[in-house]
C-alpha atoms as a PDB file:
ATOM      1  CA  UNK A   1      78.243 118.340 130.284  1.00  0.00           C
ATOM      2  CA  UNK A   2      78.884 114.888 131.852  1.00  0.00           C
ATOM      3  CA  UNK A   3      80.961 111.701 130.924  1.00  0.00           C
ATOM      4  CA  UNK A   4      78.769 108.590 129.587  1.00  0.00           C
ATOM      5  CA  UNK A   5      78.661 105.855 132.462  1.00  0.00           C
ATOM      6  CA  UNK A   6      81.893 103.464 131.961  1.00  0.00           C
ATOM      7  CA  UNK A   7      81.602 101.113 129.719  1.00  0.00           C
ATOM      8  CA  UNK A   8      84.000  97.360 128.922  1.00  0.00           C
ATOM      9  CA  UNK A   9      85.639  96.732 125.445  1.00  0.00           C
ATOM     10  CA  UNK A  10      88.763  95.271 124.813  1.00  0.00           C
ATOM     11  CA  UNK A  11      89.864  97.115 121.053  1.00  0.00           C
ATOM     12  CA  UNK A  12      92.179  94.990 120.851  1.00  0.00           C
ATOM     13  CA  UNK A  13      95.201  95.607 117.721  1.00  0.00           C
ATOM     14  CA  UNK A  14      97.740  94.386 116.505  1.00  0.00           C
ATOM     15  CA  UNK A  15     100.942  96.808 116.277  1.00  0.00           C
ATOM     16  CA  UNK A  16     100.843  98.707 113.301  1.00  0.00           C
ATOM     17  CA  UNK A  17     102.574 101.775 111.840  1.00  0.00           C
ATOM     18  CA  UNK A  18     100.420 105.173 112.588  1.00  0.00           C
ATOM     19  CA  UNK A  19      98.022 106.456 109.498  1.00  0.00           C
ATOM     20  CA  UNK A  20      97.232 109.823 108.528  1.00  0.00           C
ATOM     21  CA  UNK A  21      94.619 111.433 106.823  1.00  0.00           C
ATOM     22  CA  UNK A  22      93.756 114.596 105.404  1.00  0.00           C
ATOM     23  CA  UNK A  23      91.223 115.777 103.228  1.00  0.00           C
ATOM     24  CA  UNK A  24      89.749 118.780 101.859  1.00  0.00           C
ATOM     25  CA  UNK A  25      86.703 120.170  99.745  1.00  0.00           C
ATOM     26  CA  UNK A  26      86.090 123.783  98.642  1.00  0.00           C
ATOM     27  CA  UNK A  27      82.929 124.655  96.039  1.00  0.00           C
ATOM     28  CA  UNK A  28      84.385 123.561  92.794  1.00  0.00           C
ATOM     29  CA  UNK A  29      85.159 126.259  91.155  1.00  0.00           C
ATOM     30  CA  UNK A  30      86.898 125.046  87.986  1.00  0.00           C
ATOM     31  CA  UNK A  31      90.344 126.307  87.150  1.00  0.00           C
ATOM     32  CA  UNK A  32      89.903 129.086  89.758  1.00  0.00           C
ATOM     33  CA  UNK A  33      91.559 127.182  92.615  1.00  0.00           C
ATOM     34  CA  UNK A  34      95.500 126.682  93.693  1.00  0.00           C
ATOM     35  CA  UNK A  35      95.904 122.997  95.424  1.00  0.00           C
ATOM     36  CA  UNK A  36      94.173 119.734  94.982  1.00  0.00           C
ATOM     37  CA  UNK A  37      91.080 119.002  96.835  1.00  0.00           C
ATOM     38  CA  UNK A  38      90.863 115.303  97.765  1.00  0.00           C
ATOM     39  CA  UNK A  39      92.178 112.986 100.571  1.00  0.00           C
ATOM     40  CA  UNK A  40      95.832 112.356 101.174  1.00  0.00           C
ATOM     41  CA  UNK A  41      96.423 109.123 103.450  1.00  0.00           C
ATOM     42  CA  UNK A  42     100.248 108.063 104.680  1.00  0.00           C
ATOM     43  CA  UNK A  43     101.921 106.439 106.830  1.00  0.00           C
ATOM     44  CA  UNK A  44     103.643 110.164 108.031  1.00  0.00           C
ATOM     45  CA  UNK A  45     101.835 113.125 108.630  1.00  0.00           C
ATOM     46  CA  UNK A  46     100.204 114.647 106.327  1.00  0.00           C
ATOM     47  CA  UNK A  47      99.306 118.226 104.970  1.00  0.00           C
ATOM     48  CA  UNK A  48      96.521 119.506 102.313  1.00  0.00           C
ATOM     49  CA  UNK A  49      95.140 123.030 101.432  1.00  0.00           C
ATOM     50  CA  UNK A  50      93.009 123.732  98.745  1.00  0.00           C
ATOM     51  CA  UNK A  51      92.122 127.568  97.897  1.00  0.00           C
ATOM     52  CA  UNK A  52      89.263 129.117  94.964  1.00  0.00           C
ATOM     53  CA  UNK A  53      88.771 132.412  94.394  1.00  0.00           C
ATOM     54  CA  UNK A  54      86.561 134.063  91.358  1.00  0.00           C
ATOM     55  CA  UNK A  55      84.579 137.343  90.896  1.00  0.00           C
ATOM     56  CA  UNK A  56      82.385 137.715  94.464  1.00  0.00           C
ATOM     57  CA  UNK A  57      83.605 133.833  95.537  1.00  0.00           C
ATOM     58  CA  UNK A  58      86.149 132.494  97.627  1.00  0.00           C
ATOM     59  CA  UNK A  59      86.723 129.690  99.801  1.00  0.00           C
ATOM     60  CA  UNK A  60      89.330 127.648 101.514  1.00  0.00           C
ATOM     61  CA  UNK A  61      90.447 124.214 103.191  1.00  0.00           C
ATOM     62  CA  UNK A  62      92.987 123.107 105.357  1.00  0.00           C
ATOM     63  CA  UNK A  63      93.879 119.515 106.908  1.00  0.00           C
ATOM     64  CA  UNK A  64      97.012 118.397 108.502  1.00  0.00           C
ATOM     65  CA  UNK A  65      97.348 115.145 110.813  1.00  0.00           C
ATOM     66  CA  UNK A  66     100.428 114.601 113.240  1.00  0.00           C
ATOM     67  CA  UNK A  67     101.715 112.206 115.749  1.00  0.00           C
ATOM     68  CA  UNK A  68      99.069 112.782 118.111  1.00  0.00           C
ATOM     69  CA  UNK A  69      97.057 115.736 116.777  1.00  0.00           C
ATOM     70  CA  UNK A  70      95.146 116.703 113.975  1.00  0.00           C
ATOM     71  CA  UNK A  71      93.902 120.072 112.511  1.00  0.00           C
ATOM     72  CA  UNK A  72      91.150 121.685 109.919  1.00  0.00           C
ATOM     73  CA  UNK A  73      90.653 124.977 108.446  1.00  0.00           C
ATOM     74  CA  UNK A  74      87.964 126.215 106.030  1.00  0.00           C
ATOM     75  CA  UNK A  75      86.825 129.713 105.276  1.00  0.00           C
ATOM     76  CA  UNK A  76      83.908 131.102 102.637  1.00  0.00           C
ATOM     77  CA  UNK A  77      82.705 134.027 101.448  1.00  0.00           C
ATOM     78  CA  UNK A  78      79.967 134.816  98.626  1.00  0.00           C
ATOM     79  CA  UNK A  79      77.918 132.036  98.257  1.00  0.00           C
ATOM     80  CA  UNK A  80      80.256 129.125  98.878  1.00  0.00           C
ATOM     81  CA  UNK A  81      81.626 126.221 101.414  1.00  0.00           C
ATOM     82  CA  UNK A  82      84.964 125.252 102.016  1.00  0.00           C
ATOM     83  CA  UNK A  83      85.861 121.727 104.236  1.00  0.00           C
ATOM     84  CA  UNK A  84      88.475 120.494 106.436  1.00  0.00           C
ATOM     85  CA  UNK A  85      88.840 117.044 107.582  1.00  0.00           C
ATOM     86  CA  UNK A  86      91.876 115.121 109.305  1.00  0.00           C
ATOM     87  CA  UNK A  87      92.061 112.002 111.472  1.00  0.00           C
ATOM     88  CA  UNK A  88      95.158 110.310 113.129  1.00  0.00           C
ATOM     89  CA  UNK A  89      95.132 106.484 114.064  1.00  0.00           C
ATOM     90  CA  UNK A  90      97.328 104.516 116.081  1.00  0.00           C
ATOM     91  CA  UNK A  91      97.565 102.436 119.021  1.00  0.00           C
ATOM     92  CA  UNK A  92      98.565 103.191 122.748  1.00  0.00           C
ATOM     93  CA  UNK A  93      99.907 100.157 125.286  1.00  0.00           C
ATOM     94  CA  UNK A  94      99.106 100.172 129.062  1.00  0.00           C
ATOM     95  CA  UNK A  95     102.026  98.846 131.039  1.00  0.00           C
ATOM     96  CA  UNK A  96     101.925  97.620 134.277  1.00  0.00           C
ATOM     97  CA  UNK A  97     104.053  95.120 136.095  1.00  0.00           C
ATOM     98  CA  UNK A  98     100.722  92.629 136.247  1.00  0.00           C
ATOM     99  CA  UNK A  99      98.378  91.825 133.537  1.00  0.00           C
ATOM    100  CA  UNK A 100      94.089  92.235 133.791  1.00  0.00           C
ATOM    101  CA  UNK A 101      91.740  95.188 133.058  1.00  0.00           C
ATOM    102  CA  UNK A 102      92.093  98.917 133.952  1.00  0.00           C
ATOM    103  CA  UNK A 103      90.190 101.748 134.177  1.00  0.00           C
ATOM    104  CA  UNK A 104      91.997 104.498 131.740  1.00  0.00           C
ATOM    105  CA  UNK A 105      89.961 107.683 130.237  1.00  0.00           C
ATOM    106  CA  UNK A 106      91.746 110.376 128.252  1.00  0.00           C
ATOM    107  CA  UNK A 107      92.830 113.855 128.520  1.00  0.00           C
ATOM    108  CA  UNK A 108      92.401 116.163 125.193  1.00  0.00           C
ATOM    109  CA  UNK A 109      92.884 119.603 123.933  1.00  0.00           C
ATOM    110  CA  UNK A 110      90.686 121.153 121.283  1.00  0.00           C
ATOM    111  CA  UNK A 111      91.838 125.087 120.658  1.00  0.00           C
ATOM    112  CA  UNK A 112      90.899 127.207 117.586  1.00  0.00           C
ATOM    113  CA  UNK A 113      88.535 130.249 116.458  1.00  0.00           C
ATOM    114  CA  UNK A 114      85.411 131.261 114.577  1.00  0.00           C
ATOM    115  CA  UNK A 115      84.937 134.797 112.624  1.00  0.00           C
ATOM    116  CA  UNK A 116      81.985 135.537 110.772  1.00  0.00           C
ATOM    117  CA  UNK A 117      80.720 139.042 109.176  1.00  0.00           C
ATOM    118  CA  UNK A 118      77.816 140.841 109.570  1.00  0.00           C
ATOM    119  CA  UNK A 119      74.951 139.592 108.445  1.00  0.00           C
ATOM    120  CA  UNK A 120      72.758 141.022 106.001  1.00  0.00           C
ATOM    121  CA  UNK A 121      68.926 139.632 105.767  1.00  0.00           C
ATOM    122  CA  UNK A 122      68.998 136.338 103.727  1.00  0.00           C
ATOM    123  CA  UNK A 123      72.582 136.423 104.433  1.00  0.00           C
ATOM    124  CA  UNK A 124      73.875 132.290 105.533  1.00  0.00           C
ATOM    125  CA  UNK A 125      77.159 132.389 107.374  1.00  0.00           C
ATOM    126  CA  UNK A 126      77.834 129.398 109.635  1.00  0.00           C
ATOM    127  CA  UNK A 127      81.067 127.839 110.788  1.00  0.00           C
ATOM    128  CA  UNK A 128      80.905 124.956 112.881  1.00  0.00           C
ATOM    129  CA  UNK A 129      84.040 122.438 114.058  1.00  0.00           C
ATOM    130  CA  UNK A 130      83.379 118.805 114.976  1.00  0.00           C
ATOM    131  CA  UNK A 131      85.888 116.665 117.036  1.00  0.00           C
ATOM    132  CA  UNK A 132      85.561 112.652 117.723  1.00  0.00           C
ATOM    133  CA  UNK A 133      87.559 110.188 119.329  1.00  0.00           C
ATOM    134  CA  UNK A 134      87.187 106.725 118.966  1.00  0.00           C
ATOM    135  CA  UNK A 135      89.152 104.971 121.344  1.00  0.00           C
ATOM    136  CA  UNK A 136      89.524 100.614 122.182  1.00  0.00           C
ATOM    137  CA  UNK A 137      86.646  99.679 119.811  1.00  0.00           C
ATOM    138  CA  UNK A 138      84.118 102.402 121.156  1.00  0.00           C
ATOM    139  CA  UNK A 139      82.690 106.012 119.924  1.00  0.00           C
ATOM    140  CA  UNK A 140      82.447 108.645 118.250  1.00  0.00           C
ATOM    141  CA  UNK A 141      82.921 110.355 122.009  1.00  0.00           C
ATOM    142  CA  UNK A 142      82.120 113.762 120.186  1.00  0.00           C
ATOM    143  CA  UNK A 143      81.801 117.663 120.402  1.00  0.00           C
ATOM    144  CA  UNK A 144      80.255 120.329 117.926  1.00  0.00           C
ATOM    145  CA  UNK A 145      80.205 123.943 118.320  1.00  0.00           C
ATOM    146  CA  UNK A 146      78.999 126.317 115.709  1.00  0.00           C
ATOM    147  CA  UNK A 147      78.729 130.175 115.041  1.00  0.00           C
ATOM    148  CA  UNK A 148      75.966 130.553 113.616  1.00  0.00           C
ATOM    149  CA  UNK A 149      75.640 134.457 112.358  1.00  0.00           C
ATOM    150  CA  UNK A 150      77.490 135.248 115.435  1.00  0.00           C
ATOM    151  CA  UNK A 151      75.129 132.804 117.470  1.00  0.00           C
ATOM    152  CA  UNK A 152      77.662 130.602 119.063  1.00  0.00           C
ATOM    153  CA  UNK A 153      76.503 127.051 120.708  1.00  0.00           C
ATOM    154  CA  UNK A 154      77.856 123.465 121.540  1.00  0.00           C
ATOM    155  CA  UNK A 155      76.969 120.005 121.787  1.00  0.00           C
ATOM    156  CA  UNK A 156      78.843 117.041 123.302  1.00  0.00           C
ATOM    157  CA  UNK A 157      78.304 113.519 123.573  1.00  0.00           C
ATOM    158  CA  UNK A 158      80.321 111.708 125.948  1.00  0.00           C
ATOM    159  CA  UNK A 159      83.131 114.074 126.809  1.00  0.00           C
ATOM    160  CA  UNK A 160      83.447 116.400 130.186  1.00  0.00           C
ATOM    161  CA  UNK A 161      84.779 119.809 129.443  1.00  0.00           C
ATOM    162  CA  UNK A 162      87.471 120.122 132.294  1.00  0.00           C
ATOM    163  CA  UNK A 163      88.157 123.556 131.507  1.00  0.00           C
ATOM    164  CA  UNK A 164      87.195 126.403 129.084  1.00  0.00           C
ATOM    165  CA  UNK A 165      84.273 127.914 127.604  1.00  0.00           C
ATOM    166  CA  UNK A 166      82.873 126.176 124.267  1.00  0.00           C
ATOM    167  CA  UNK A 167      80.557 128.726 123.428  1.00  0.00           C
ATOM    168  CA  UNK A 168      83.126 131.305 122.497  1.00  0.00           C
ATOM    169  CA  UNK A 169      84.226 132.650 119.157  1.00  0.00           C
ATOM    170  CA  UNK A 170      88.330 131.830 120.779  1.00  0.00           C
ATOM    171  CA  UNK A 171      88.093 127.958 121.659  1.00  0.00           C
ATOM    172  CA  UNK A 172      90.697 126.544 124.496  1.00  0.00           C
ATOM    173  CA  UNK A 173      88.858 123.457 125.806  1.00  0.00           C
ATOM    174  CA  UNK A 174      90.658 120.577 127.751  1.00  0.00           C
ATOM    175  CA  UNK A 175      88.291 117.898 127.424  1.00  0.00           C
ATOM    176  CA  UNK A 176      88.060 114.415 129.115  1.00  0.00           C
ATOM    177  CA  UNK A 177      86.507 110.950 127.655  1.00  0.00           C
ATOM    178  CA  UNK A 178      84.816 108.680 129.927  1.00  0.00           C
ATOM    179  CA  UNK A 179      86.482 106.076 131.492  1.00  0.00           C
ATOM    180  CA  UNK A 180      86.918 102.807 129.559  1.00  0.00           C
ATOM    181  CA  UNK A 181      88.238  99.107 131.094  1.00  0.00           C
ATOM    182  CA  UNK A 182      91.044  97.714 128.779  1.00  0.00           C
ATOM    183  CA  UNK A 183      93.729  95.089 128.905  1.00  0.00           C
ATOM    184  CA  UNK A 184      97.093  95.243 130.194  1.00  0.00           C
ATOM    185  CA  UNK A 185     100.340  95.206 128.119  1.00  0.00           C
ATOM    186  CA  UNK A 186      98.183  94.904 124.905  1.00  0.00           C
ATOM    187  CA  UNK A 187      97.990  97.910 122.120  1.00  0.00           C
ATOM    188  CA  UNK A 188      94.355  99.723 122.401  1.00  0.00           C
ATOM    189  CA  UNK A 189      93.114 101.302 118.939  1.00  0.00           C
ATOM    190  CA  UNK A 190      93.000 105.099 119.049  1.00  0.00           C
ATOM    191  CA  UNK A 191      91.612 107.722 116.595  1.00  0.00           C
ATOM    192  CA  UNK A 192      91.548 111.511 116.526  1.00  0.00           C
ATOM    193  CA  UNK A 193      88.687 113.231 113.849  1.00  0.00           C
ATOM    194  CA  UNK A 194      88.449 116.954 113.161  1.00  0.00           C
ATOM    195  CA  UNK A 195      86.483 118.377 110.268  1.00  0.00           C
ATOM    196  CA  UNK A 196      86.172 122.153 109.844  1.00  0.00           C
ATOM    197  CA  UNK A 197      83.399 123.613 107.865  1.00  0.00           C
ATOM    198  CA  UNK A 198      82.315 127.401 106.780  1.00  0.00           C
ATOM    199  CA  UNK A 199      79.087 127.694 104.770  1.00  0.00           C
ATOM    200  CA  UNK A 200      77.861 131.049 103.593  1.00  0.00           C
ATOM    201  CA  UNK A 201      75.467 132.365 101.003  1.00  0.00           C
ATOM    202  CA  UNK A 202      74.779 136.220 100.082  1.00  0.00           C
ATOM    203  CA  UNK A 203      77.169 138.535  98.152  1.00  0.00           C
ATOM    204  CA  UNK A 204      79.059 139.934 101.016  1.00  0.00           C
ATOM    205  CA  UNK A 205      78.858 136.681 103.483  1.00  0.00           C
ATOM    206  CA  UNK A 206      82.051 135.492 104.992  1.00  0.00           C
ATOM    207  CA  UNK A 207      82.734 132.941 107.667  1.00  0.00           C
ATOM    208  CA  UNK A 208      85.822 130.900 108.918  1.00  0.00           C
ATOM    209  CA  UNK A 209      86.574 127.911 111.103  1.00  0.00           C
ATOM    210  CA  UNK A 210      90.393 128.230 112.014  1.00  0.00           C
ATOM    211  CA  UNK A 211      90.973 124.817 114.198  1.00  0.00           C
ATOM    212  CA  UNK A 212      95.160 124.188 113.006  1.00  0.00           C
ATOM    213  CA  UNK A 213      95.769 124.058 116.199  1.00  0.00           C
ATOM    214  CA  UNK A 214      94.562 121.634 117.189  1.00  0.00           C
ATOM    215  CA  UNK A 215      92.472 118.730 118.502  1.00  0.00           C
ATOM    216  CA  UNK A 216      94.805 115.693 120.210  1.00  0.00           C
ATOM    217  CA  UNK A 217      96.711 114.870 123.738  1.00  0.00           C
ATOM    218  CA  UNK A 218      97.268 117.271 126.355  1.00  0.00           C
ATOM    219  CA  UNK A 219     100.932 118.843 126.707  1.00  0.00           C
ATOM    220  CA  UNK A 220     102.648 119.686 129.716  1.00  0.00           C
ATOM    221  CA  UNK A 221     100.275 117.245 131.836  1.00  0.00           C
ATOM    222  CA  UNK A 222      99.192 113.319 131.656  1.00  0.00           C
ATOM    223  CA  UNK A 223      97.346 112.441 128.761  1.00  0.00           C
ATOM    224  CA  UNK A 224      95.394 109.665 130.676  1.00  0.00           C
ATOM    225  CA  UNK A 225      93.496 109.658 134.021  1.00  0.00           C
ATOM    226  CA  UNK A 226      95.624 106.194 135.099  1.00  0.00           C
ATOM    227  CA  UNK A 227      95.303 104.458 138.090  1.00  0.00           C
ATOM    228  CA  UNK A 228      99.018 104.277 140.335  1.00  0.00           C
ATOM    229  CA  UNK A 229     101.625 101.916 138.946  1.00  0.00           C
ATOM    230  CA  UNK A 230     100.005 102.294 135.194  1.00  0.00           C
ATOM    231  CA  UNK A 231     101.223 104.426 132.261  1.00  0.00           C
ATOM    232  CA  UNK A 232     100.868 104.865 129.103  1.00  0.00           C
ATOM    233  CA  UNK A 233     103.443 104.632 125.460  1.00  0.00           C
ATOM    234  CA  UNK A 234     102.508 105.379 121.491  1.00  0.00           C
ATOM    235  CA  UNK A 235     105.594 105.570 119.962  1.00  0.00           C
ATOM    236  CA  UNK A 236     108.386 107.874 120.694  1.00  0.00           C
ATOM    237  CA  UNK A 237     105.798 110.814 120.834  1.00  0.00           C
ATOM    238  CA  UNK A 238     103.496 109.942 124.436  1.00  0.00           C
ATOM    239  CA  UNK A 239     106.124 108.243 126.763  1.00  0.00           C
ATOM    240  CA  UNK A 240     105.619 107.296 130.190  1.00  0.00           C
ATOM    241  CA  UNK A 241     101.270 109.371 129.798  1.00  0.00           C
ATOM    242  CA  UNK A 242     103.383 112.703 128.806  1.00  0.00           C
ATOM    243  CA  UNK A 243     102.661 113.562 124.964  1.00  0.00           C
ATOM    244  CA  UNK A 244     106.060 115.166 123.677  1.00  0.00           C
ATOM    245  CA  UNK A 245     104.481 117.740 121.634  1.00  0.00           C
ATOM    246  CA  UNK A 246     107.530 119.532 119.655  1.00  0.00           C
ATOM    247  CA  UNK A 247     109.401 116.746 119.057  1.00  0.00           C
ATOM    248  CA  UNK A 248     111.037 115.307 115.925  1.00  0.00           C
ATOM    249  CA  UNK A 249     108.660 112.932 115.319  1.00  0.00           C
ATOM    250  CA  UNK A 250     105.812 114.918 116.484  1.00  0.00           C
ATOM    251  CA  UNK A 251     106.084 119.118 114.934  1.00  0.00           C
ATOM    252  CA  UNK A 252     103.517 121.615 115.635  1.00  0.00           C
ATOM    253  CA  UNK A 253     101.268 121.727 112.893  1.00  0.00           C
ATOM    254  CA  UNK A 254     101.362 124.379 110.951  1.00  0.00           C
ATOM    255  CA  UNK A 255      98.906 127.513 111.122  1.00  0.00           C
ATOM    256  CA  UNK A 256      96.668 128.149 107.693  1.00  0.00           C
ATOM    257  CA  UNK A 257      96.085 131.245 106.647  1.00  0.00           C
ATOM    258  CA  UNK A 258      92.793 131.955 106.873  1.00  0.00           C
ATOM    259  CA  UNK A 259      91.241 135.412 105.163  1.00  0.00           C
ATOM    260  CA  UNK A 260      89.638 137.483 108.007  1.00  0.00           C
ATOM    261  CA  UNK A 261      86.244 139.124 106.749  1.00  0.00           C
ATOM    262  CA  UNK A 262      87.578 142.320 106.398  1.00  0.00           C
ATOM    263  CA  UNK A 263      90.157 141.084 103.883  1.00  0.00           C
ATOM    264  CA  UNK A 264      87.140 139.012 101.893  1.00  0.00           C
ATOM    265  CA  UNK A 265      85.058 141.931 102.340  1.00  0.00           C
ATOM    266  CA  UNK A 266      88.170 143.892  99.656  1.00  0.00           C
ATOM    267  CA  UNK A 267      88.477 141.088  97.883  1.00  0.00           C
ATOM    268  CA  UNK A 268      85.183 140.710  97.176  1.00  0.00           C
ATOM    269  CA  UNK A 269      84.216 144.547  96.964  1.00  0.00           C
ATOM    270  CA  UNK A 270      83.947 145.486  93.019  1.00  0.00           C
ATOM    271  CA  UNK A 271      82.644 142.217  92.015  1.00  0.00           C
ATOM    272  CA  UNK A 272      79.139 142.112  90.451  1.00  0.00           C
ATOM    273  CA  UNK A 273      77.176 138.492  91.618  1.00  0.00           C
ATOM    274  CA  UNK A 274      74.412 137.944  89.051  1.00  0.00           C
ATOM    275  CA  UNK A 275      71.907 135.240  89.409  1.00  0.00           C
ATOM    276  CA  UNK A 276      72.726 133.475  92.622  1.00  0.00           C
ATOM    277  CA  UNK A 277      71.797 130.087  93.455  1.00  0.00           C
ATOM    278  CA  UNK A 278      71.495 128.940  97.350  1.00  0.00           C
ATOM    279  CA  UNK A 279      73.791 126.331  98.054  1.00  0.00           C
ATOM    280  CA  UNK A 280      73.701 124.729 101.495  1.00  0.00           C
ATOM    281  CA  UNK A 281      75.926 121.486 102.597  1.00  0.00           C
ATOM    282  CA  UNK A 282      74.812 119.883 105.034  1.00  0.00           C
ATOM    283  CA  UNK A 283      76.977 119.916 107.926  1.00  0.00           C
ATOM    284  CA  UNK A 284      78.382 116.605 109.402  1.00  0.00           C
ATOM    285  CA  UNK A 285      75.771 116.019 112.520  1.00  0.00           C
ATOM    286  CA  UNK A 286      77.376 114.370 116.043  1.00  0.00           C
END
């Protein structure tokens, strides 16, 4: 997978506080469900989980956006769906003693699992992860993967996997955008998108996306590919191109817990499913 040819756009902004956004949506199951499916947008980061459970049904959705990451969960079993979505926006600067354009592409780190059961005939049980970045006015710069019954493939439009294997069920990619001309000593729009979905259908389907952790800057290394006498500052969390993952302003996000089939396979063992009606989403295309 290669890098889209280099491209010029300013993306200008104005400095503005970070936003962050979570949202999630299981199958509505009525007054079977602990937490609030919906969006949750502030101006710190941001948590939401949302989990159903009735007799031969269950699903679940996580979100949580950070200073400089975001994470999605969702998990299903029966004939259900759960969804995952977060996105972090914000604006980096490009210092350099002398003003005009620069060359600056971006290091990320996308890391999570996938777990699905074994299929029966008929059986649907799908989770798939989708990561953007839109960065100084330009994207989605985007990657899918899916497993698919235990079918596992990828897709990527404009990033260049650096390291790791994205057709795994254990996801630890380092990923790199292509390179983009931008001003000088000016603040350059940035967004980070994760959605995590899990679609399955039969009575003892199960399926999980598990992507908490997470899809933003690189730690331990520079976050952007910078030309010599150039570096880069968002806050008090990426100083000098080094994101200071751990920090106060900037906590790991937390891990959801996320059923593993044999667990859904108890939970849902017992249960009689009468009359049941195919339900597939449609899953958020690059």
């Amino acid at each position: 997978m290669t890098a889209a040819p280099a491209v010029l756009c300013f993306g200008l902004s104005a400095a503005a506080s970070p936003t962050f956004t979570a949202y999630t949506q299981p199958t509505p199951l009525g007054n079977h469900c602990s937490g609030t499916p919906g969006t949750s947008i502030s101006d710190v980061p941001v948590t939401a989980s949302v989990s159903c459970a009735a007799p031969g049904v269950a699903d679940s959705a996580s979100a949580t956006a950070t200073y400089g990451s975001v994470g999605a969960a969702a998990s299903a079993a029966g004939s259900a769906n759960g969804l995952g979505e977060a996105h972090f926006n914000d604006t980096v600067r490009f210092s350099s003693a002398s003003n005009g354009l620069v060359s600056v592409a971006m290091y990320l780190h996308l890391s999570g699992s996938f777990a699905v059961g074994i299929p029966n005939a008929g059986d649907v049980e799908q989770a798939t992860t989708t990561a953007r970045l839109y960065f100084a006015g330009l994207g989605p710069f985007a990657i899918q993967l899916t497993d698919d019954k235990g079918v596992l493939s990828s897709g990527s439009s404009g990033f260049t996997i650096i390291s790791g294997d994205p057709n795994s069920t254990i996801i630890d990619l380092v990923l790199l955008s292509p390179s983009i001309m931008v001003p000088l000593n000016q603040d350059i729009d940035f967004t980070f998108y994760l959605q995590a979905t899990a679609l399955t259908f039969g009575p003892t389907a199960t399926a999980s996306a598990s992507f908490s952790n997470t899809f933003g800057f690189v730690s331990g290394s520079d976050a952007f590919l910078l030309p010599e006498g150039v570096t880069a500052n968002a806050g008090t969390y990426l100083v000098n191109n080094r994101f200071l993952n751990g920090s106060h302003e900037n906590p790991d996000p937390p891990v959801d817990a996320v059923p593993e089939p044999a667990s859904w396979s108890l939970m849902l063992f017992g249960f009689g499913l009468l009359g049941w009606v195919k339900r597939r989403r449609s899953l958020l295309s690059l």
